[in-house]
C-alpha atoms as a PDB file:
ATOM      1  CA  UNK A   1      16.710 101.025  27.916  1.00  0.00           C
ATOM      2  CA  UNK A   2      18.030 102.253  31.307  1.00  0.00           C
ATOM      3  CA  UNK A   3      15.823 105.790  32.376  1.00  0.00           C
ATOM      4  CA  UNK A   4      15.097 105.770  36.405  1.00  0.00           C
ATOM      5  CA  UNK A   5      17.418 107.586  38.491  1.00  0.00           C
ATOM      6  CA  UNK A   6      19.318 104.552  40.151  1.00  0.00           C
ATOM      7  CA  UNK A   7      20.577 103.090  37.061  1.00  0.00           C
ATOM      8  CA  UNK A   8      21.932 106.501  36.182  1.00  0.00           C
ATOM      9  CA  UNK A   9      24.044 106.617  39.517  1.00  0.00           C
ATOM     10  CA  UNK A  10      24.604 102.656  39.867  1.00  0.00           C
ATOM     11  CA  UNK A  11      26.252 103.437  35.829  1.00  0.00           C
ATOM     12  CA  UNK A  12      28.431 106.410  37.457  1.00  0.00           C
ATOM     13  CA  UNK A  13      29.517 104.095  40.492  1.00  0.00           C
ATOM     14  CA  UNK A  14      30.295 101.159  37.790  1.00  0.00           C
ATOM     15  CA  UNK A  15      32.220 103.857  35.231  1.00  0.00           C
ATOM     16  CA  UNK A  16      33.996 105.547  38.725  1.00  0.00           C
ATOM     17  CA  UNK A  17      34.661 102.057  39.966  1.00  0.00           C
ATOM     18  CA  UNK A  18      36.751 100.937  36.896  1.00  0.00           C
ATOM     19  CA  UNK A  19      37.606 104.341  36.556  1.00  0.00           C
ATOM     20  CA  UNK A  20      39.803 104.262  40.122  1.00  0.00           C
ATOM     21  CA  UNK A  21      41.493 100.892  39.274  1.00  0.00           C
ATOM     22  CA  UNK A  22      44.775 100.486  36.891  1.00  0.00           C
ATOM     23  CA  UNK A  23      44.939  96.670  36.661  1.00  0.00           C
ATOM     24  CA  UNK A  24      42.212  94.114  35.785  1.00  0.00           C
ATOM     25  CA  UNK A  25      42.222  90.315  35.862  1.00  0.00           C
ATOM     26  CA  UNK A  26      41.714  88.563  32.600  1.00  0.00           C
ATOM     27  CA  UNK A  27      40.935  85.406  32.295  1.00  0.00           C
ATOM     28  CA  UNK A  28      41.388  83.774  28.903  1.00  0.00           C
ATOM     29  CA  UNK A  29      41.220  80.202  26.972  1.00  0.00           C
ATOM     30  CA  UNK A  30      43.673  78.572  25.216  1.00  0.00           C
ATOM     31  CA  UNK A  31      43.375  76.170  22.395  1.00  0.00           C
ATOM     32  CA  UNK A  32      42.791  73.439  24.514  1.00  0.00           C
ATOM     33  CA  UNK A  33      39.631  75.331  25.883  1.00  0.00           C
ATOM     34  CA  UNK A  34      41.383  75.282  29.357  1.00  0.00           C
ATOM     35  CA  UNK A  35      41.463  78.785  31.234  1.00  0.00           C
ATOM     36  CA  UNK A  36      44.515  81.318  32.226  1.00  0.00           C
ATOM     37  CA  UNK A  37      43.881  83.680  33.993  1.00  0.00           C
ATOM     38  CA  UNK A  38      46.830  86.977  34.509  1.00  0.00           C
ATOM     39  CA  UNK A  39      46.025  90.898  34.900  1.00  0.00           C
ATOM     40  CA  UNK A  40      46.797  93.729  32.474  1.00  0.00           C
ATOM     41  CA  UNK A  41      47.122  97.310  33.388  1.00  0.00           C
ATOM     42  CA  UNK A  42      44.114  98.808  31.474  1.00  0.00           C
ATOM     43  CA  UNK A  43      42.603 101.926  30.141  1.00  0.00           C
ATOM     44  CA  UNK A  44      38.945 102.730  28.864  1.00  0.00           C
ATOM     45  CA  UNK A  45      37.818 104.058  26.015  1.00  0.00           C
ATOM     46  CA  UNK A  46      34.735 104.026  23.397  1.00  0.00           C
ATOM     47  CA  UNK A  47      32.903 102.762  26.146  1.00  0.00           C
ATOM     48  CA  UNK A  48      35.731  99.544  25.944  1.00  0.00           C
ATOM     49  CA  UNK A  49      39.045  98.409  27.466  1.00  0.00           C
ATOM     50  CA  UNK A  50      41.903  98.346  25.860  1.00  0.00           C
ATOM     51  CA  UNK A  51      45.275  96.535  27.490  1.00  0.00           C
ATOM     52  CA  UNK A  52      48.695  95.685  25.233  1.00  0.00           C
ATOM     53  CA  UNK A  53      49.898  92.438  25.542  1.00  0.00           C
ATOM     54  CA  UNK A  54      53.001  90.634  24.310  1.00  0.00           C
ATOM     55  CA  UNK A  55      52.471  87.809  22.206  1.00  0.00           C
ATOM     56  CA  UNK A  56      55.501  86.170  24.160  1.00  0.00           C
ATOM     57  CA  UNK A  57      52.781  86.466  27.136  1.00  0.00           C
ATOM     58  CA  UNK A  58      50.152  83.005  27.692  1.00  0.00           C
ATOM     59  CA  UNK A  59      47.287  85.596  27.832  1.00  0.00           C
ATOM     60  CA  UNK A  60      48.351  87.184  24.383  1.00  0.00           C
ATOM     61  CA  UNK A  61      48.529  83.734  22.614  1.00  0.00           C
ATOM     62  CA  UNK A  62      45.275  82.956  24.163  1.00  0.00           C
ATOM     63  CA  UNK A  63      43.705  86.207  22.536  1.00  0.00           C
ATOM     64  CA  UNK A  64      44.665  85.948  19.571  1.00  0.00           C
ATOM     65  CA  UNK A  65      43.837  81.939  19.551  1.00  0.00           C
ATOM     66  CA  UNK A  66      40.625  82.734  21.244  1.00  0.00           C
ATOM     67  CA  UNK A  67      38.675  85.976  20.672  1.00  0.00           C
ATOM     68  CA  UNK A  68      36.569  85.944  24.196  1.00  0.00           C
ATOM     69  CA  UNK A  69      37.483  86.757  28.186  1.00  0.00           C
ATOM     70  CA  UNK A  70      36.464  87.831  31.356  1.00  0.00           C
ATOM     71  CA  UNK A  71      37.803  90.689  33.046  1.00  0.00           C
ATOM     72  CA  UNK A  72      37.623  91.611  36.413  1.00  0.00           C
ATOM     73  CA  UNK A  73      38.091  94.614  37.824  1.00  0.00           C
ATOM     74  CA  UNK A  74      38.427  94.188  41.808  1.00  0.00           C
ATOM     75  CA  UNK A  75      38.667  96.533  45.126  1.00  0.00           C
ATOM     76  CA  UNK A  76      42.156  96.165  46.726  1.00  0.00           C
ATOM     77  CA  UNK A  77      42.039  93.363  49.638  1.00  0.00           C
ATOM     78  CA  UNK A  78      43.450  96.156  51.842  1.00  0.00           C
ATOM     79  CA  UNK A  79      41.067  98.544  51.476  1.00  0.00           C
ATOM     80  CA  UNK A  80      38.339  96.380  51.439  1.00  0.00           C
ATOM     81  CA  UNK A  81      35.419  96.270  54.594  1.00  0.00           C
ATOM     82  CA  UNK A  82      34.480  92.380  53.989  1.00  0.00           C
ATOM     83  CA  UNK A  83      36.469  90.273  51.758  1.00  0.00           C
ATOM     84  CA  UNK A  84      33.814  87.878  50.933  1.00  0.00           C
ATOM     85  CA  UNK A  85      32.152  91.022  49.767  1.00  0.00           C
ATOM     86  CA  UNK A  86      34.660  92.980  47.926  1.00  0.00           C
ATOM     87  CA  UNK A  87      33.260  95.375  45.373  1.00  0.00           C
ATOM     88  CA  UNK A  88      33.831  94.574  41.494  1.00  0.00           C
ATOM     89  CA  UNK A  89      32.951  93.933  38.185  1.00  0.00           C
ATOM     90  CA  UNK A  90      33.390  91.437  36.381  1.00  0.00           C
ATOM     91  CA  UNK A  91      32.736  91.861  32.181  1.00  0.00           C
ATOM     92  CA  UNK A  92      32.289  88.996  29.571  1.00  0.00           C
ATOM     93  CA  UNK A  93      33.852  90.045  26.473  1.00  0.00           C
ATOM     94  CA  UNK A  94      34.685  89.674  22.973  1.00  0.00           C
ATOM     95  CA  UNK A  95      37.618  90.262  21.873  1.00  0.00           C
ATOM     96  CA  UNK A  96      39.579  92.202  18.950  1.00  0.00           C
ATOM     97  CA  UNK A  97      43.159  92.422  18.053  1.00  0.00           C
ATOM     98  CA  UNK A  98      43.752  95.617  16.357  1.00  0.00           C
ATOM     99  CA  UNK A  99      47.013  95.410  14.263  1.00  0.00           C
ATOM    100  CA  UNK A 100      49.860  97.734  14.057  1.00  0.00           C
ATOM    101  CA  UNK A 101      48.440 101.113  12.768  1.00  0.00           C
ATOM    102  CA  UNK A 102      45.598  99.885  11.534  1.00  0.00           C
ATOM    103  CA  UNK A 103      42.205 101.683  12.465  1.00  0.00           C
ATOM    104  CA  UNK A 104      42.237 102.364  16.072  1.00  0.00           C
ATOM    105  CA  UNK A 105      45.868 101.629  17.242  1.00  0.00           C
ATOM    106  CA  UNK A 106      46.377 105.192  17.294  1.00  0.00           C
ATOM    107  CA  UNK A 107      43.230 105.709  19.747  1.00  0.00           C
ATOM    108  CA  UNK A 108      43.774 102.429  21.650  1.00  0.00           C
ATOM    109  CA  UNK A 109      47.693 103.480  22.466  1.00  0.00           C
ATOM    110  CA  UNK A 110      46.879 107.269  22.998  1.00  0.00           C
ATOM    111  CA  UNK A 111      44.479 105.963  25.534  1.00  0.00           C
ATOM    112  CA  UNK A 112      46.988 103.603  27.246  1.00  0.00           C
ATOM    113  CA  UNK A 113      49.414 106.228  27.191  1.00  0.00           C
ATOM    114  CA  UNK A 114      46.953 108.848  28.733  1.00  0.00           C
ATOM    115  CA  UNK A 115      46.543 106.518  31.609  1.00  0.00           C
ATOM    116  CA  UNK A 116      50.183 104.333  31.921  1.00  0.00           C
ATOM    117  CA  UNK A 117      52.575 107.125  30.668  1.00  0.00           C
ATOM    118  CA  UNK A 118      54.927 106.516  27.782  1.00  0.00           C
ATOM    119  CA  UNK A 119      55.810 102.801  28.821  1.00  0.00           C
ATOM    120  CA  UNK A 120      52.825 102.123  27.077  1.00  0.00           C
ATOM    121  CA  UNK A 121      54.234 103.835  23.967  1.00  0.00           C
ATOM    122  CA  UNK A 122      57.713 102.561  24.096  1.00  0.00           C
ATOM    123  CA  UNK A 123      55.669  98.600  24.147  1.00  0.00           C
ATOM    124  CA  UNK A 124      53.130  99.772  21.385  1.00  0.00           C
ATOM    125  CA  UNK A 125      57.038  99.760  19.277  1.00  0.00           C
ATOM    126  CA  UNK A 126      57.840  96.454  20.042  1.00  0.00           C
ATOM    127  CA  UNK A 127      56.883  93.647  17.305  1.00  0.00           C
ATOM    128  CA  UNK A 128      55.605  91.414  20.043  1.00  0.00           C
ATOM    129  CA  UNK A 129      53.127  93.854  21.423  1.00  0.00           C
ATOM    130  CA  UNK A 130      49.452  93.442  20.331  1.00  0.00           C
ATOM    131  CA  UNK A 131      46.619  96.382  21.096  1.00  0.00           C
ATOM    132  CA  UNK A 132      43.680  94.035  22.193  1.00  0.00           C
ATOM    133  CA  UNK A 133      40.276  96.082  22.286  1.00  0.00           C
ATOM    134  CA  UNK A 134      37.725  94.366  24.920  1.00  0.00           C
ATOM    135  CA  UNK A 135      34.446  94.679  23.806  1.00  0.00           C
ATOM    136  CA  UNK A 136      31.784  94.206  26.746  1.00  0.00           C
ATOM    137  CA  UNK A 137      28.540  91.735  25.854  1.00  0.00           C
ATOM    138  CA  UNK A 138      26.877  91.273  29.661  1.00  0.00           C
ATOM    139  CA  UNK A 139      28.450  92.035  33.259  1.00  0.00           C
ATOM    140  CA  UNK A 140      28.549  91.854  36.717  1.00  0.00           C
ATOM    141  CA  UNK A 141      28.331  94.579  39.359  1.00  0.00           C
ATOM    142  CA  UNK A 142      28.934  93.658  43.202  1.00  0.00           C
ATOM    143  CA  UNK A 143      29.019  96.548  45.966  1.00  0.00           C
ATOM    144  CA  UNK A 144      28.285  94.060  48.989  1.00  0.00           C
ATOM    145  CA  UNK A 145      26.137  91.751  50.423  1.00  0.00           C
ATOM    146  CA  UNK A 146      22.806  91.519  48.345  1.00  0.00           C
ATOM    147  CA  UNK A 147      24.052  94.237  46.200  1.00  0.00           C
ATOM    148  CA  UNK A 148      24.216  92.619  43.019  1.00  0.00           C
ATOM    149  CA  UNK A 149      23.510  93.913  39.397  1.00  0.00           C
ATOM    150  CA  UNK A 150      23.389  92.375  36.064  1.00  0.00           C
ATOM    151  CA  UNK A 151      24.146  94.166  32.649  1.00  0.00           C
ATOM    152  CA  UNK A 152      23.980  93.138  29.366  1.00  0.00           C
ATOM    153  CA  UNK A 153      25.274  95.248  26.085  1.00  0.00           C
ATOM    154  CA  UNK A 154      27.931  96.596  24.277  1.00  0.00           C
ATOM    155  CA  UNK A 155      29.154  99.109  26.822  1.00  0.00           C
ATOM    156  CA  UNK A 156      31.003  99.015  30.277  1.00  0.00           C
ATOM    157  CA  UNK A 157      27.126  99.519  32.001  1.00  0.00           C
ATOM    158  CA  UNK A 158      25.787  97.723  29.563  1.00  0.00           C
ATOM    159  CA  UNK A 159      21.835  98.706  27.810  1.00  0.00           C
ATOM    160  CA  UNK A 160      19.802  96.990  30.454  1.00  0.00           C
ATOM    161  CA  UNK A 161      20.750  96.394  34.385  1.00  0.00           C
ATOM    162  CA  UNK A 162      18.734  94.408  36.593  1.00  0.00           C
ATOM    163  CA  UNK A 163      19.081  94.414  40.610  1.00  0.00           C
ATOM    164  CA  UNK A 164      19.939  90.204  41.228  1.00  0.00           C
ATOM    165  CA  UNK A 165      17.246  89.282  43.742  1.00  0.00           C
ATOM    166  CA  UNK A 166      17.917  85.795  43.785  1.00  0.00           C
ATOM    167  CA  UNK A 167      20.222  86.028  47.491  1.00  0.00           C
ATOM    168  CA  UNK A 168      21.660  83.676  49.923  1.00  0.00           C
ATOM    169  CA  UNK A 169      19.411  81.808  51.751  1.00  0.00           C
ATOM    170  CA  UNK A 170      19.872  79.981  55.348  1.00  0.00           C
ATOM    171  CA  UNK A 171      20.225  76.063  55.867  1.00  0.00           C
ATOM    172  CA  UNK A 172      17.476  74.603  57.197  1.00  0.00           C
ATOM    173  CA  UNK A 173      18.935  72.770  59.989  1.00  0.00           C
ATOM    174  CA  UNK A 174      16.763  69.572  62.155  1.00  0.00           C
ATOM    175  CA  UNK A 175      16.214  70.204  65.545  1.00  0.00           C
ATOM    176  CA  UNK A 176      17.011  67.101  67.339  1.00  0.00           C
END
């Protein structure tokens, strides 16, 4: 269980970091086991993501084929100091397909709508449009060079997050 005073501001930085970005990238598996990866605009909510998707859409089929993803939520290129060190976070996720006005469709598209504007609403009334509800298990956070955590749990900063220690290390090279 997180309690020091870091993992309360690195779970702030994480929540702000998502937070700031409209778009994630999803990767997802088809039925071949062979990845896709697209983006989704994206909202948050019950510590989870939600994103509607068209069944028409690769990553939609995959979804619903394939109940698990990665998403990646990534600092703009432009904005960016180094790119080889661009902040982000990447989740591993299950997921759930929440049908038309079942439990939760009503939260999931007030959320998107909240965020998106009433696009999102005018989808949620097509018949092709699924409400998918990403559910994080373990994560990634990455704010730079050597600034690497690990999270695992059911939330977007996850229960427990460890500082990755293991960092790059210099080839030895032969003098001659």
């Amino acid at each position: 269980m997180k309690n020091t005073a870091m993992q309360a501001r690195l779970d702030t930085e994480i929540l702000d970091f998502v937070a700031s970005r409209k778009t994630l990238q999803l990767a997802s598996i088809d039925e071949n086991g062979l990845p896709f990866s697209s983006y989704a605009p994206f909202a948050i909510g019950d510590d989870c993501i939600y994103v509607l998707l068209s069944e028409i859409a690769v990553h939609g089929i995959n979804l619903m084929v394939n109940p698990r993803a990665s998403a990646l939520v990534i600092e703009d290129e432009d904005t960016a100091e180094i790119l080889f060190a661009r902040k982000r976070v990447n989740y591993q996720m299950c997921v759930e397909n929440i049908e038309y006005q079942a439990d939760g469709w009503d939260l999931g598209i007030q959320t998107l709508v909240n965020r998106h504007g009433e696009i999102s609403a005018n989808l949620s009334q097509k018949e092709d449009f699924k409400l998918f509800r990403l559910i994080p298990e373990r994560g990634r956070y990455v704010k730079g060079f050597g600034k690497a955590y690990s999270f695992s749990g059911d939330s977007l900063t996850g229960d427990v997050l460890d500082h990755m220690r293991d960092g790059h290390v210099d080839r030895k090279t032969s003098a001659a």
